[in-house]
PDB file of N, CA and C in Angstrom:
ATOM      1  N   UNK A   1       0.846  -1.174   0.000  1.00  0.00           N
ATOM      2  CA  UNK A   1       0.000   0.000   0.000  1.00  0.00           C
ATOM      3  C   UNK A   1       0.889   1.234   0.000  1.00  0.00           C
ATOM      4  N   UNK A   2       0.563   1.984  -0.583  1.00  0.00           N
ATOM      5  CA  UNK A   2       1.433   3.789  -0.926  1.00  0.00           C
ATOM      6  C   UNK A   2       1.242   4.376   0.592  1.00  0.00           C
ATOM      7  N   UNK A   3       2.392   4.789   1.198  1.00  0.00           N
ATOM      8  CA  UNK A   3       3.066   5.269   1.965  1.00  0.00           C
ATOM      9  C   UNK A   3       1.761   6.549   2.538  1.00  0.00           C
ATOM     10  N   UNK A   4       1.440   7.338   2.042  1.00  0.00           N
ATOM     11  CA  UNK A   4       0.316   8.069   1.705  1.00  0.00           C
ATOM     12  C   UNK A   4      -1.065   7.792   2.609  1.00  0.00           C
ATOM     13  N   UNK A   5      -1.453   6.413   1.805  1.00  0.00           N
ATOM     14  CA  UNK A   5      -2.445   6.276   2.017  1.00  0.00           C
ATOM     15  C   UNK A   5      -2.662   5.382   3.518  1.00  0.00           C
ATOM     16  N   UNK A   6      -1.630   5.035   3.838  1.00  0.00           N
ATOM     17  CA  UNK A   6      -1.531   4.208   5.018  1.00  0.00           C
ATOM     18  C   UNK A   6      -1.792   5.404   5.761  1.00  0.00           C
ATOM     19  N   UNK A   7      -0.794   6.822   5.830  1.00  0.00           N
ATOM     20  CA  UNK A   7      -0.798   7.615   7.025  1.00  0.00           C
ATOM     21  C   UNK A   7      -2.566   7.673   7.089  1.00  0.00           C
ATOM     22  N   UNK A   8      -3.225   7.862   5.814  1.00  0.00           N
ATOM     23  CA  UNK A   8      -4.442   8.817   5.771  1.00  0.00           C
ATOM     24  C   UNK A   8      -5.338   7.699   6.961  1.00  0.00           C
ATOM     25  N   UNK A   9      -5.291   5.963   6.566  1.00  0.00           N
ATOM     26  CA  UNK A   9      -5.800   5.113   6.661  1.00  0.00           C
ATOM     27  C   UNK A   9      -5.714   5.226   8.125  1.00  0.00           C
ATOM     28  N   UNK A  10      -4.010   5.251   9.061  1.00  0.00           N
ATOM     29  CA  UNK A  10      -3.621   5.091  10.490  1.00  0.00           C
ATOM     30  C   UNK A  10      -4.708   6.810  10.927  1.00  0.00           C
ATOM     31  N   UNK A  11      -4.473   7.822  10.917  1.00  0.00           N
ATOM     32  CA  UNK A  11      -5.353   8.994  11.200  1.00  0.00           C
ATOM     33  C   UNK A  11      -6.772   8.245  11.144  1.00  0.00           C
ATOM     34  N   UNK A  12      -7.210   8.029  10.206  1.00  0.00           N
ATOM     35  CA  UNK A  12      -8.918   7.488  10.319  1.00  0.00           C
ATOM     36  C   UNK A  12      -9.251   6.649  11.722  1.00  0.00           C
ATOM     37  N   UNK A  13      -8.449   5.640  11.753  1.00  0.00           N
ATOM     38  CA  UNK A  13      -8.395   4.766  12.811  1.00  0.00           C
ATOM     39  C   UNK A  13      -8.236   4.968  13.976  1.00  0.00           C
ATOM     40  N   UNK A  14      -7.082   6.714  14.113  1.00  0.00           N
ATOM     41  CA  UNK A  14      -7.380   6.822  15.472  1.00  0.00           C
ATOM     42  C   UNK A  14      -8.354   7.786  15.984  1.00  0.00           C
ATOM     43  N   UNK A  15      -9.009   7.950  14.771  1.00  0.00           N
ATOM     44  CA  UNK A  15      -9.585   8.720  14.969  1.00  0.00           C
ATOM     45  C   UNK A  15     -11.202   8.225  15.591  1.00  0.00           C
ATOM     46  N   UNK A  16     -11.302   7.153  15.455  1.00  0.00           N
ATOM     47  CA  UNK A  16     -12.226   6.198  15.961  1.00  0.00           C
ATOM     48  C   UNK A  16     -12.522   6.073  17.275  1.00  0.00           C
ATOM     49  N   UNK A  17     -13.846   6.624  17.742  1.00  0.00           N
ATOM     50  CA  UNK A  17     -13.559   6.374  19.119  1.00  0.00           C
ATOM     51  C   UNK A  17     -13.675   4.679  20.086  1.00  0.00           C
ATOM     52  N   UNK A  18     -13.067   4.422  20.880  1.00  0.00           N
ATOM     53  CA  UNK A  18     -13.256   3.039  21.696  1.00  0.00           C
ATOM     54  C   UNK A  18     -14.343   2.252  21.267  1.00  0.00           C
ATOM     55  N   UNK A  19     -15.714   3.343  21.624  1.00  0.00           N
ATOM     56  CA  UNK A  19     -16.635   2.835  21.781  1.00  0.00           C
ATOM     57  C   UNK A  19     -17.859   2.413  20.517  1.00  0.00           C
ATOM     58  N   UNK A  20     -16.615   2.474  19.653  1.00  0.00           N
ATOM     59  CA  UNK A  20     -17.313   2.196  17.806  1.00  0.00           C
ATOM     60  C   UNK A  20     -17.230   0.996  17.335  1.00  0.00           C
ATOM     61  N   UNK A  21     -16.432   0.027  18.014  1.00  0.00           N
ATOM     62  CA  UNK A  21     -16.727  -1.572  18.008  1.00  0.00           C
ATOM     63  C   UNK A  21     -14.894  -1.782  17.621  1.00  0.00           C
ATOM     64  N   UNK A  22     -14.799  -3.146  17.234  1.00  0.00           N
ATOM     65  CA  UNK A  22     -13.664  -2.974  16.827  1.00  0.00           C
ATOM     66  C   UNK A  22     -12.974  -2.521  15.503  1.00  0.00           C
ATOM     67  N   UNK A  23     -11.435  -2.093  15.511  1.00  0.00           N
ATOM     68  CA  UNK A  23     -10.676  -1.508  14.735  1.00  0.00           C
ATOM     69  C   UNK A  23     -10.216  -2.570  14.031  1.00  0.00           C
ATOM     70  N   UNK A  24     -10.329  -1.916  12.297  1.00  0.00           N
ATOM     71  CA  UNK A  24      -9.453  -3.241  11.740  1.00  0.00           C
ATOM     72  C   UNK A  24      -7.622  -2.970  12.038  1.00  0.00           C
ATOM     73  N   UNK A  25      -6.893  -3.541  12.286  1.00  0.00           N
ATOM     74  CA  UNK A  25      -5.521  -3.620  12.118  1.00  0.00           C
ATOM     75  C   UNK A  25      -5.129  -2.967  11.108  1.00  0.00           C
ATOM     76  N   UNK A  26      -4.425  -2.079  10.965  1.00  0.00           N
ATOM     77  CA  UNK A  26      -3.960  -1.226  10.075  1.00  0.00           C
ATOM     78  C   UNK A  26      -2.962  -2.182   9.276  1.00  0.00           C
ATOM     79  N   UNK A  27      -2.120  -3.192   9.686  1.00  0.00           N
ATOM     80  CA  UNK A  27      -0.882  -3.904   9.284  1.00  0.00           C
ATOM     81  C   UNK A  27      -1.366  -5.114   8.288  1.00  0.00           C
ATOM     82  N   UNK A  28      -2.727  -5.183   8.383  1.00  0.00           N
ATOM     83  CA  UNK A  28      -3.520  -6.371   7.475  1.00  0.00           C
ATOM     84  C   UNK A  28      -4.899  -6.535   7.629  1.00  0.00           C
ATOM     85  N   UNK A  29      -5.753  -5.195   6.959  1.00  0.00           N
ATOM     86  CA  UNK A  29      -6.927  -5.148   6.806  1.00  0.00           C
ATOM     87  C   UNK A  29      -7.722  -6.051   5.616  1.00  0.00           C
ATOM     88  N   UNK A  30      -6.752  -6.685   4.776  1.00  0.00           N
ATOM     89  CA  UNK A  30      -7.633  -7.699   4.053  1.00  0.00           C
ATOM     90  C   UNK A  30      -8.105  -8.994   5.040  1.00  0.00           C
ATOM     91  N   UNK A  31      -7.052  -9.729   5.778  1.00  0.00           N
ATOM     92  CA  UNK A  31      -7.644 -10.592   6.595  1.00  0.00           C
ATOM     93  C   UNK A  31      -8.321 -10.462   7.794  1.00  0.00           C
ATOM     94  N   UNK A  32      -8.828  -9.385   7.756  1.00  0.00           N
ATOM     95  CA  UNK A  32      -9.297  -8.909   9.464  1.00  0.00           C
ATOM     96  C   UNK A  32     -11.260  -9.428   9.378  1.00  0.00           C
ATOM     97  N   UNK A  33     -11.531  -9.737   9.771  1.00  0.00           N
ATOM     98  CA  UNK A  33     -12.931 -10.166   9.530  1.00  0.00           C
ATOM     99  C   UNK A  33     -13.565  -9.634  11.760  1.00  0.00           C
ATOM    100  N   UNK A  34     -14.465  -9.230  11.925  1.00  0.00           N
ATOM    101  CA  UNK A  34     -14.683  -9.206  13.452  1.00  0.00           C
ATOM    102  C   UNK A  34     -16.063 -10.311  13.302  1.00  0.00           C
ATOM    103  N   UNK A  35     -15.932 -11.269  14.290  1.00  0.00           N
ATOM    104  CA  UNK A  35     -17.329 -12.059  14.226  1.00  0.00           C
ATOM    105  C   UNK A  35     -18.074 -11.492  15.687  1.00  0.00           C
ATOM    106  N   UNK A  36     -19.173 -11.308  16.269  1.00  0.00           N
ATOM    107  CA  UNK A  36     -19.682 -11.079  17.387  1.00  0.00           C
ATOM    108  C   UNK A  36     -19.567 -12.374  18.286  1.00  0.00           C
ATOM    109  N   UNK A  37     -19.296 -12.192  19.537  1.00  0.00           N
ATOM    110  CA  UNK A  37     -19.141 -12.887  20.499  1.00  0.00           C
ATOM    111  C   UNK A  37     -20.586 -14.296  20.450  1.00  0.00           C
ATOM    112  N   UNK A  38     -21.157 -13.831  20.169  1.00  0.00           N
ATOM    113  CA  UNK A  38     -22.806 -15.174  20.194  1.00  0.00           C
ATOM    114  C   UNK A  38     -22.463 -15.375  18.973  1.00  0.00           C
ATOM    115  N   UNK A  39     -22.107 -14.986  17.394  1.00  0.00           N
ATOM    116  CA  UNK A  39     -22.404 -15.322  16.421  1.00  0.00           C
ATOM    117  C   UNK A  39     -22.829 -13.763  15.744  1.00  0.00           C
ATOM    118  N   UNK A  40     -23.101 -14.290  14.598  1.00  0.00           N
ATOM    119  CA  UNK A  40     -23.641 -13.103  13.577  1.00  0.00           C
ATOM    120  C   UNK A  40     -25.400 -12.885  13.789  1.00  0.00           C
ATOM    121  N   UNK A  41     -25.861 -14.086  14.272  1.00  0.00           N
ATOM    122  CA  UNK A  41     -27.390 -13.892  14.577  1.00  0.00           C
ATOM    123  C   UNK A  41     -27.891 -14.136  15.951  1.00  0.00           C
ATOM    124  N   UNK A  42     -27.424 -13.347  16.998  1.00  0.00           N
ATOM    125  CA  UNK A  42     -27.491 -13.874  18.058  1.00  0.00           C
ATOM    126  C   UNK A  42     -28.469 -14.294  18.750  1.00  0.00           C
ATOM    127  N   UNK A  43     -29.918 -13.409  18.640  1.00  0.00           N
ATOM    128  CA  UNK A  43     -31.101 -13.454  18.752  1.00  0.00           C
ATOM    129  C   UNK A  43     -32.285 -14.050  18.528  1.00  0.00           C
ATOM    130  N   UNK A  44     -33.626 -14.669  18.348  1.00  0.00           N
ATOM    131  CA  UNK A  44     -34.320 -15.197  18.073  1.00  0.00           C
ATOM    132  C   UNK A  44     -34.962 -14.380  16.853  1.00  0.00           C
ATOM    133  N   UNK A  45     -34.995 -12.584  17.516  1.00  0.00           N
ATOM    134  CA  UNK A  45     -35.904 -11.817  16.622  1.00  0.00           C
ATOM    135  C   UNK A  45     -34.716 -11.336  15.431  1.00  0.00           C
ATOM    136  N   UNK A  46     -33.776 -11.289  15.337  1.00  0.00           N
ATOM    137  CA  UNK A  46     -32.843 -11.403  14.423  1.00  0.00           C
ATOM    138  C   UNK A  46     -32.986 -12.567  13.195  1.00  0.00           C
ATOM    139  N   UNK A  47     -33.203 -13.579  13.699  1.00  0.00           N
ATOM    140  CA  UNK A  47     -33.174 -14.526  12.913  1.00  0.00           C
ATOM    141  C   UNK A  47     -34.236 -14.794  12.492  1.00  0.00           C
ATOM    142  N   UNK A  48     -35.280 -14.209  12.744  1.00  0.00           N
ATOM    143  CA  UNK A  48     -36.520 -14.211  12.282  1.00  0.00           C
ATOM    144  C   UNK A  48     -36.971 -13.191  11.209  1.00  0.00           C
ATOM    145  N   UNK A  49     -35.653 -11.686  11.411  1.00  0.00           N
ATOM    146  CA  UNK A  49     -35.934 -10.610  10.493  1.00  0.00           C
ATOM    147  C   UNK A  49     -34.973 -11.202   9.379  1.00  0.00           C
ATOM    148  N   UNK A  50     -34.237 -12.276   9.729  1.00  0.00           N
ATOM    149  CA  UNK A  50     -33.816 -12.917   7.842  1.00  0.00           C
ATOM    150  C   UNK A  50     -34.348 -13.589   7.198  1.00  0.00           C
ATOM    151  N   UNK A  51     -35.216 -14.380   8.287  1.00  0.00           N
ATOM    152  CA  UNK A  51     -35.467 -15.422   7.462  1.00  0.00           C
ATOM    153  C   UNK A  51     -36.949 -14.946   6.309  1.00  0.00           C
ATOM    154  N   UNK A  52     -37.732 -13.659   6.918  1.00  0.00           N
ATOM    155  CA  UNK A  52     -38.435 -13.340   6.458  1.00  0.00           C
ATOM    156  C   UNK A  52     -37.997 -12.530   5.023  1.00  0.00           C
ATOM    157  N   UNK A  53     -36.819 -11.937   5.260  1.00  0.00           N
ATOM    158  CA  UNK A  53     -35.809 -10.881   4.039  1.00  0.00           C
ATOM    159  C   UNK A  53     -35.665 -11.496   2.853  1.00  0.00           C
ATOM    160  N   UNK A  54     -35.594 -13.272   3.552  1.00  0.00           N
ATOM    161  CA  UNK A  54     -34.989 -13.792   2.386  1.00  0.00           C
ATOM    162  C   UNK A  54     -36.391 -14.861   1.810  1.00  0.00           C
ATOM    163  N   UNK A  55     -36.747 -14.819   2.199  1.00  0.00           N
ATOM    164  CA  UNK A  55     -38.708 -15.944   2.247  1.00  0.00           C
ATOM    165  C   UNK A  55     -39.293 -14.788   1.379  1.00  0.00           C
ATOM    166  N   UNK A  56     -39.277 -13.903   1.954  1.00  0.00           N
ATOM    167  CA  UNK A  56     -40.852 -13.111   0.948  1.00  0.00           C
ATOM    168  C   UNK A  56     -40.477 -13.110  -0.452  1.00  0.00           C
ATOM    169  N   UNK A  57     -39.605 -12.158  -1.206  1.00  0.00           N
ATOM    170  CA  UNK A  57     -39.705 -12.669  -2.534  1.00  0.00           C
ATOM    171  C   UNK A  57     -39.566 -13.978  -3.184  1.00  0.00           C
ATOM    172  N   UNK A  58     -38.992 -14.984  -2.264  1.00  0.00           N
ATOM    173  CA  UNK A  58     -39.690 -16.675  -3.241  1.00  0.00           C
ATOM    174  C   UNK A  58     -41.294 -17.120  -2.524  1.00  0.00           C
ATOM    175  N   UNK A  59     -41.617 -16.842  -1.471  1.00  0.00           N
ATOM    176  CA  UNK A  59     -42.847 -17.204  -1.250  1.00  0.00           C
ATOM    177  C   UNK A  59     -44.220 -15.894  -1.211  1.00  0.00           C
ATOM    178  N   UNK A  60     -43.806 -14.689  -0.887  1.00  0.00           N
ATOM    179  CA  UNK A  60     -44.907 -13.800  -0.650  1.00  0.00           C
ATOM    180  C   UNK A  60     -45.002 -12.976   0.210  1.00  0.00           C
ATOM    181  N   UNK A  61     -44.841 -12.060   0.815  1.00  0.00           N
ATOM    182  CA  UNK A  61     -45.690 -11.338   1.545  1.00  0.00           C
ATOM    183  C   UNK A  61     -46.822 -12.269   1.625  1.00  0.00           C
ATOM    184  N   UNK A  62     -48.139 -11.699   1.180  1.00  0.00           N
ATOM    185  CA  UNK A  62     -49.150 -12.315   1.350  1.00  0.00           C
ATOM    186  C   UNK A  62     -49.203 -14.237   2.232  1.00  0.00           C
ATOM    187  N   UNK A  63     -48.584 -15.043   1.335  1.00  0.00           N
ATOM    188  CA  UNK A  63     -48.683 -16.140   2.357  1.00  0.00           C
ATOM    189  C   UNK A  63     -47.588 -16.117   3.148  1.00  0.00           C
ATOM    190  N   UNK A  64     -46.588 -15.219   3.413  1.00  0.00           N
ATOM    191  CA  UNK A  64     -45.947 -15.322   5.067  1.00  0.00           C
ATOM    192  C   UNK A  64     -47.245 -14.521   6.153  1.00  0.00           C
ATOM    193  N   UNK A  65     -47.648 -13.857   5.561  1.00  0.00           N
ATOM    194  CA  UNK A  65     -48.204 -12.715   6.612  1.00  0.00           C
ATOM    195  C   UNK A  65     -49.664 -14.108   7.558  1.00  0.00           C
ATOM    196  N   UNK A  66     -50.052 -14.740   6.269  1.00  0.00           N
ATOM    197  CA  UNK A  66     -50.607 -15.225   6.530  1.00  0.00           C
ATOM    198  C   UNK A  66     -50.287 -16.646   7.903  1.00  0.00           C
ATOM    199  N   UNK A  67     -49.061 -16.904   8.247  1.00  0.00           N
ATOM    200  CA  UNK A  67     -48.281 -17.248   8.911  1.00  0.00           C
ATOM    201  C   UNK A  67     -47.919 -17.108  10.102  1.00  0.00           C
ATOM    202  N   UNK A  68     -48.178 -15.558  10.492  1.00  0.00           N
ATOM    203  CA  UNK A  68     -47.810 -15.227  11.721  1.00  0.00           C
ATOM    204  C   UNK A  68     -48.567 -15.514  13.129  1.00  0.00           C
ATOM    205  N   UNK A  69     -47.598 -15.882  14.134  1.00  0.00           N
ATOM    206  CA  UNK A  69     -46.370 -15.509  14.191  1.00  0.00           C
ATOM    207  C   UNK A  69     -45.542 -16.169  13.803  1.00  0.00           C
ATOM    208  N   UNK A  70     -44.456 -16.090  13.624  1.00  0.00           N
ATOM    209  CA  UNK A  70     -43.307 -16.380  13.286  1.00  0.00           C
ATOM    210  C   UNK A  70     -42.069 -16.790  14.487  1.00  0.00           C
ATOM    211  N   UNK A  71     -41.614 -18.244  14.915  1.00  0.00           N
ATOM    212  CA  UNK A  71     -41.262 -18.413  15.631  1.00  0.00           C
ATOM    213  C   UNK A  71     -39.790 -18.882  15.944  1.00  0.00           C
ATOM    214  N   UNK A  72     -38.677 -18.687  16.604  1.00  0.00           N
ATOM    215  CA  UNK A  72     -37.704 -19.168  16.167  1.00  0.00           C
ATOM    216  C   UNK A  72     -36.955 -20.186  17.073  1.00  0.00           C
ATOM    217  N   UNK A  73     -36.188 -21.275  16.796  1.00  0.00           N
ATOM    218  CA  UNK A  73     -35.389 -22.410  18.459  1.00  0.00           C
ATOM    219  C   UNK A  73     -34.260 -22.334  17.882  1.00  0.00           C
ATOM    220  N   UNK A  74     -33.307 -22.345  18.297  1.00  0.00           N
ATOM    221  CA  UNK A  74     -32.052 -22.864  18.708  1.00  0.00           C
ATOM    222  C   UNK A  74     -31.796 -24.182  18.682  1.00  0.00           C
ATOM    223  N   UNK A  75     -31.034 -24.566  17.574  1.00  0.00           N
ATOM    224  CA  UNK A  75     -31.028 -26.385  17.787  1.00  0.00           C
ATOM    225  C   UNK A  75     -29.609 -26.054  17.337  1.00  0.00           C
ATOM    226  N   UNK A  76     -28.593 -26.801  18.027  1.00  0.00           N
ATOM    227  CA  UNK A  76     -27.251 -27.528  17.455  1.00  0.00           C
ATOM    228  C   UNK A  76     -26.828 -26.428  16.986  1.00  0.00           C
ATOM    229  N   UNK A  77     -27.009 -24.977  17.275  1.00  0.00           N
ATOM    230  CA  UNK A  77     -26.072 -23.911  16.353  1.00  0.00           C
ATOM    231  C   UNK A  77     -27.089 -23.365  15.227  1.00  0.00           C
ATOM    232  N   UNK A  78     -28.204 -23.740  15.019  1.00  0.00           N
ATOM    233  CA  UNK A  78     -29.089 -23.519  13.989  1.00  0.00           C
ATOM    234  C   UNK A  78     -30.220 -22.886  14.699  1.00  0.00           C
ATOM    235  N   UNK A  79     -30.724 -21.596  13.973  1.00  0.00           N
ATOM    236  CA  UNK A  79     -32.021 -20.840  13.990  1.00  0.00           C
ATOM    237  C   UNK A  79     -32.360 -22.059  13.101  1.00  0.00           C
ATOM    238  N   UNK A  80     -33.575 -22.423  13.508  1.00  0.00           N
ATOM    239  CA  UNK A  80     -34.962 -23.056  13.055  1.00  0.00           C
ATOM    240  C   UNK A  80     -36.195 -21.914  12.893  1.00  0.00           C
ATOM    241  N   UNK A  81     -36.216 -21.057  12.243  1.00  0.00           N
ATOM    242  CA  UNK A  81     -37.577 -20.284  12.065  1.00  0.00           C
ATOM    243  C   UNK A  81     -38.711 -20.865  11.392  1.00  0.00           C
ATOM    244  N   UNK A  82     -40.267 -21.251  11.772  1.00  0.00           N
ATOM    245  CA  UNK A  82     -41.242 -22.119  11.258  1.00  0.00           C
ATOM    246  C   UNK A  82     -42.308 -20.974  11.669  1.00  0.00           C
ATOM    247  N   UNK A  83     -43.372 -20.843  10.703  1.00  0.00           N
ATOM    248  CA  UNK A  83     -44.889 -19.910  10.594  1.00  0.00           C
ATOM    249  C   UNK A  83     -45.433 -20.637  11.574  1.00  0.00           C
ATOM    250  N   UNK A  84     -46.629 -20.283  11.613  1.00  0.00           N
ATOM    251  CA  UNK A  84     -47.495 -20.521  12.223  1.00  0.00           C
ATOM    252  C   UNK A  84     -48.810 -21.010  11.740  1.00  0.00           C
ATOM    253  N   UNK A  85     -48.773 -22.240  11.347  1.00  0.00           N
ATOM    254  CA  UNK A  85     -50.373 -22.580  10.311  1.00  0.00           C
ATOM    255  C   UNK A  85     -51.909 -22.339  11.316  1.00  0.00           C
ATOM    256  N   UNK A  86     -52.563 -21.361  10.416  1.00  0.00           N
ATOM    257  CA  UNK A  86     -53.763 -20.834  11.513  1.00  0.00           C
ATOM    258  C   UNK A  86     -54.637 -22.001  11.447  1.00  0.00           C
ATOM    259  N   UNK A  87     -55.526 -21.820  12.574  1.00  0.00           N
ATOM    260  CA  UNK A  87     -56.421 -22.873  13.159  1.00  0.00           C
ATOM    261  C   UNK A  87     -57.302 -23.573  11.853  1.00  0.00           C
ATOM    262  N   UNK A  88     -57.676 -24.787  11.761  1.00  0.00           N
ATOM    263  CA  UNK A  88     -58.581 -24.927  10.920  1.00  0.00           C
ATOM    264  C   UNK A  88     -58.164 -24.647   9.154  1.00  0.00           C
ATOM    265  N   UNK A  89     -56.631 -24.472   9.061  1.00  0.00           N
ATOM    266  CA  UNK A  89     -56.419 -24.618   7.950  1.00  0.00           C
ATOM    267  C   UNK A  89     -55.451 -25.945   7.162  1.00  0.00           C
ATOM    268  N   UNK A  90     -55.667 -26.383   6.106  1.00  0.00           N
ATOM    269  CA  UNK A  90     -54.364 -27.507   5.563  1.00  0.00           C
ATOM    270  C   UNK A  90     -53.506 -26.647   5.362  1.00  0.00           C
ATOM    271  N   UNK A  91     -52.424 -27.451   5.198  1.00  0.00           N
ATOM    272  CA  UNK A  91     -51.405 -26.673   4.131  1.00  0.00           C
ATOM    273  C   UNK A  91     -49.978 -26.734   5.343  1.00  0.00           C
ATOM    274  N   UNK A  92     -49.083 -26.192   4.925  1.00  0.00           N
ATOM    275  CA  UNK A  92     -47.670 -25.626   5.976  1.00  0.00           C
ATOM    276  C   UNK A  92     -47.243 -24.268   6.261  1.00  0.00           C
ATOM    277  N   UNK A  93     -46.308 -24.124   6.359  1.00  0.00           N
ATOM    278  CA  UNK A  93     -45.814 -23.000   6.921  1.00  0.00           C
ATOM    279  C   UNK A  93     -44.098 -22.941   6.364  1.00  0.00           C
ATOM    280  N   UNK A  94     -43.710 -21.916   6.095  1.00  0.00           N
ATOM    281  CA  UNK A  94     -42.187 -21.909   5.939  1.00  0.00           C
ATOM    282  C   UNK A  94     -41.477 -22.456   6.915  1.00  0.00           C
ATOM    283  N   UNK A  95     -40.303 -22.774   6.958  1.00  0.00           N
ATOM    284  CA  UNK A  95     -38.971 -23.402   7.648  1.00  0.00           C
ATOM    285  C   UNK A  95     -37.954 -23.028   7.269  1.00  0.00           C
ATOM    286  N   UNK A  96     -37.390 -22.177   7.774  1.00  0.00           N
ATOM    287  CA  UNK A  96     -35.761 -21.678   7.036  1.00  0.00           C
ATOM    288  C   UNK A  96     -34.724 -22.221   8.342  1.00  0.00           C
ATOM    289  N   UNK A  97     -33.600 -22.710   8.306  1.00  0.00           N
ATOM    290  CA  UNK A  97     -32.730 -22.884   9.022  1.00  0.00           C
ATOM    291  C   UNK A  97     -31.657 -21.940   8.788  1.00  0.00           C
ATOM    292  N   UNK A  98     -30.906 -21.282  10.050  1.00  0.00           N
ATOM    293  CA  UNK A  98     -30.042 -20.112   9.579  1.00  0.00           C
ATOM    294  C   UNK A  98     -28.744 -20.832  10.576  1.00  0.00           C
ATOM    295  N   UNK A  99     -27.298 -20.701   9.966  1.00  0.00           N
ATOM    296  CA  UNK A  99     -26.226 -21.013  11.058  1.00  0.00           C
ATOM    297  C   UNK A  99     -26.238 -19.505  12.081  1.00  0.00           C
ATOM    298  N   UNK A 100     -26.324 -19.887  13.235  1.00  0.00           N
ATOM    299  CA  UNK A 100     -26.124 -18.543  14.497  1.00  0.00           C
ATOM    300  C   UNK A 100     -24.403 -18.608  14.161  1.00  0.00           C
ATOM    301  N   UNK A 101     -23.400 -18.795  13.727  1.00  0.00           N
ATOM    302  CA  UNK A 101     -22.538 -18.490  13.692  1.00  0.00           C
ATOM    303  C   UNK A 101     -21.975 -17.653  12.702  1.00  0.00           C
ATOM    304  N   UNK A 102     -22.146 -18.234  11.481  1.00  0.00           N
ATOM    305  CA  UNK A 102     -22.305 -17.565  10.151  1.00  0.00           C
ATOM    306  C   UNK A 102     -23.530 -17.084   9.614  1.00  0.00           C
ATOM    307  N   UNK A 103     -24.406 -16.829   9.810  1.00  0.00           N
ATOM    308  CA  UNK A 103     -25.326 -16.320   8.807  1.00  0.00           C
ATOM    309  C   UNK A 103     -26.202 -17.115   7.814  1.00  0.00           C
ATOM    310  N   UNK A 104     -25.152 -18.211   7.410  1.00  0.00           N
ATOM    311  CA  UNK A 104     -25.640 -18.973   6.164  1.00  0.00           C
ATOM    312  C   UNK A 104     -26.993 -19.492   6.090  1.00  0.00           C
ATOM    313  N   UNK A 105     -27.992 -19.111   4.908  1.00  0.00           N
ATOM    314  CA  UNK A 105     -29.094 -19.903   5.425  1.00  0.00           C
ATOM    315  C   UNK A 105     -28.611 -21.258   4.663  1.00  0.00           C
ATOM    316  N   UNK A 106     -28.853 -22.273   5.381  1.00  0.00           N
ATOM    317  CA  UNK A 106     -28.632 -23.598   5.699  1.00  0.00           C
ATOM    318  C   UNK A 106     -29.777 -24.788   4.386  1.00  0.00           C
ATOM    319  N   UNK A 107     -31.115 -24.040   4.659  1.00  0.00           N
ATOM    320  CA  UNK A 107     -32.182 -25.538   4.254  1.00  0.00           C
ATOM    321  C   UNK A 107     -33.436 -23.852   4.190  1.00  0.00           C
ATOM    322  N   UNK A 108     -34.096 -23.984   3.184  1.00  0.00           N
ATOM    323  CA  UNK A 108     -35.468 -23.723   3.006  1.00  0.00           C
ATOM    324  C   UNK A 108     -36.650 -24.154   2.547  1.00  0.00           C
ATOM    325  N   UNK A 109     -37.519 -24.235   2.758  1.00  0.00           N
ATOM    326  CA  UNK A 109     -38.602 -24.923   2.274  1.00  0.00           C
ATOM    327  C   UNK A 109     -40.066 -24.344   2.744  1.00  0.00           C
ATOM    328  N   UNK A 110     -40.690 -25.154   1.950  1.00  0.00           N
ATOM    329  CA  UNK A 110     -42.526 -24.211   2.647  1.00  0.00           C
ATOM    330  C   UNK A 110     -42.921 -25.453   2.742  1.00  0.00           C
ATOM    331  N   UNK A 111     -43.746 -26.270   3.514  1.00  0.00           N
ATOM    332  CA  UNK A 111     -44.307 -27.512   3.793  1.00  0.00           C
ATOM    333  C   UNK A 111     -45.521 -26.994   3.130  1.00  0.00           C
ATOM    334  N   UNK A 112     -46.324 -28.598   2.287  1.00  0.00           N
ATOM    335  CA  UNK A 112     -47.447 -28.037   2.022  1.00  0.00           C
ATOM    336  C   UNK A 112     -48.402 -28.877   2.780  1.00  0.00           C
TER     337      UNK A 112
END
């Protein structure tokens, strides 16, 4: 990296205060990755605002909404997010599995 752009890069950085999360390493910002202490999805309602991000344009608005609530468990490292099939109806509900570590969604499907 140009001599230059490092100073500009080291100034930015200290210019950062503590309390802005962590700093990438100035000495090797291509390999610096920060993961959060629980994972990337730590939450139940987290993993429920992806699985919906990534569900509605292949299944709908309309039949997720129809779904709710929307519920999420913890199995083995995996968000399990599953709808909610209303009373008195056939049919399924979505299932997305998300890794709480990475992000990855894992398995999707809509049961019918």
């Amino acid at each position: 990296m140009h001599s230059s752009y490092l100073f500009v890069a080291a100034a930015l950085f200290c210019a950062i205060p503590a309390t802005a999360g962590p700093v990438l390493p100035v000495e090797d910002p291509a390999t610096y990755t920060y993961v959060p202490p629980g994972g990337y999805v730590g939450n139940k309602e987290m993993a429920i605002a992806i699985a919906l991000i990534v569900a509605t344009p292949v299944y709908g608005k309309s039949v997720l909404d129809q779904e709710l609530p929307f519920r999420a468990v913890l199995k083995d490292g995996i968000w399990i997010v599953t709808g909610t099939l209303p009373p008195n109806k056939k049919g399924g509900t979505l299932e997305l599995h998300i890794s709480k570590q990475t992000g990855q969604i894992v398995r999707m499907l809509h049961w019918k």
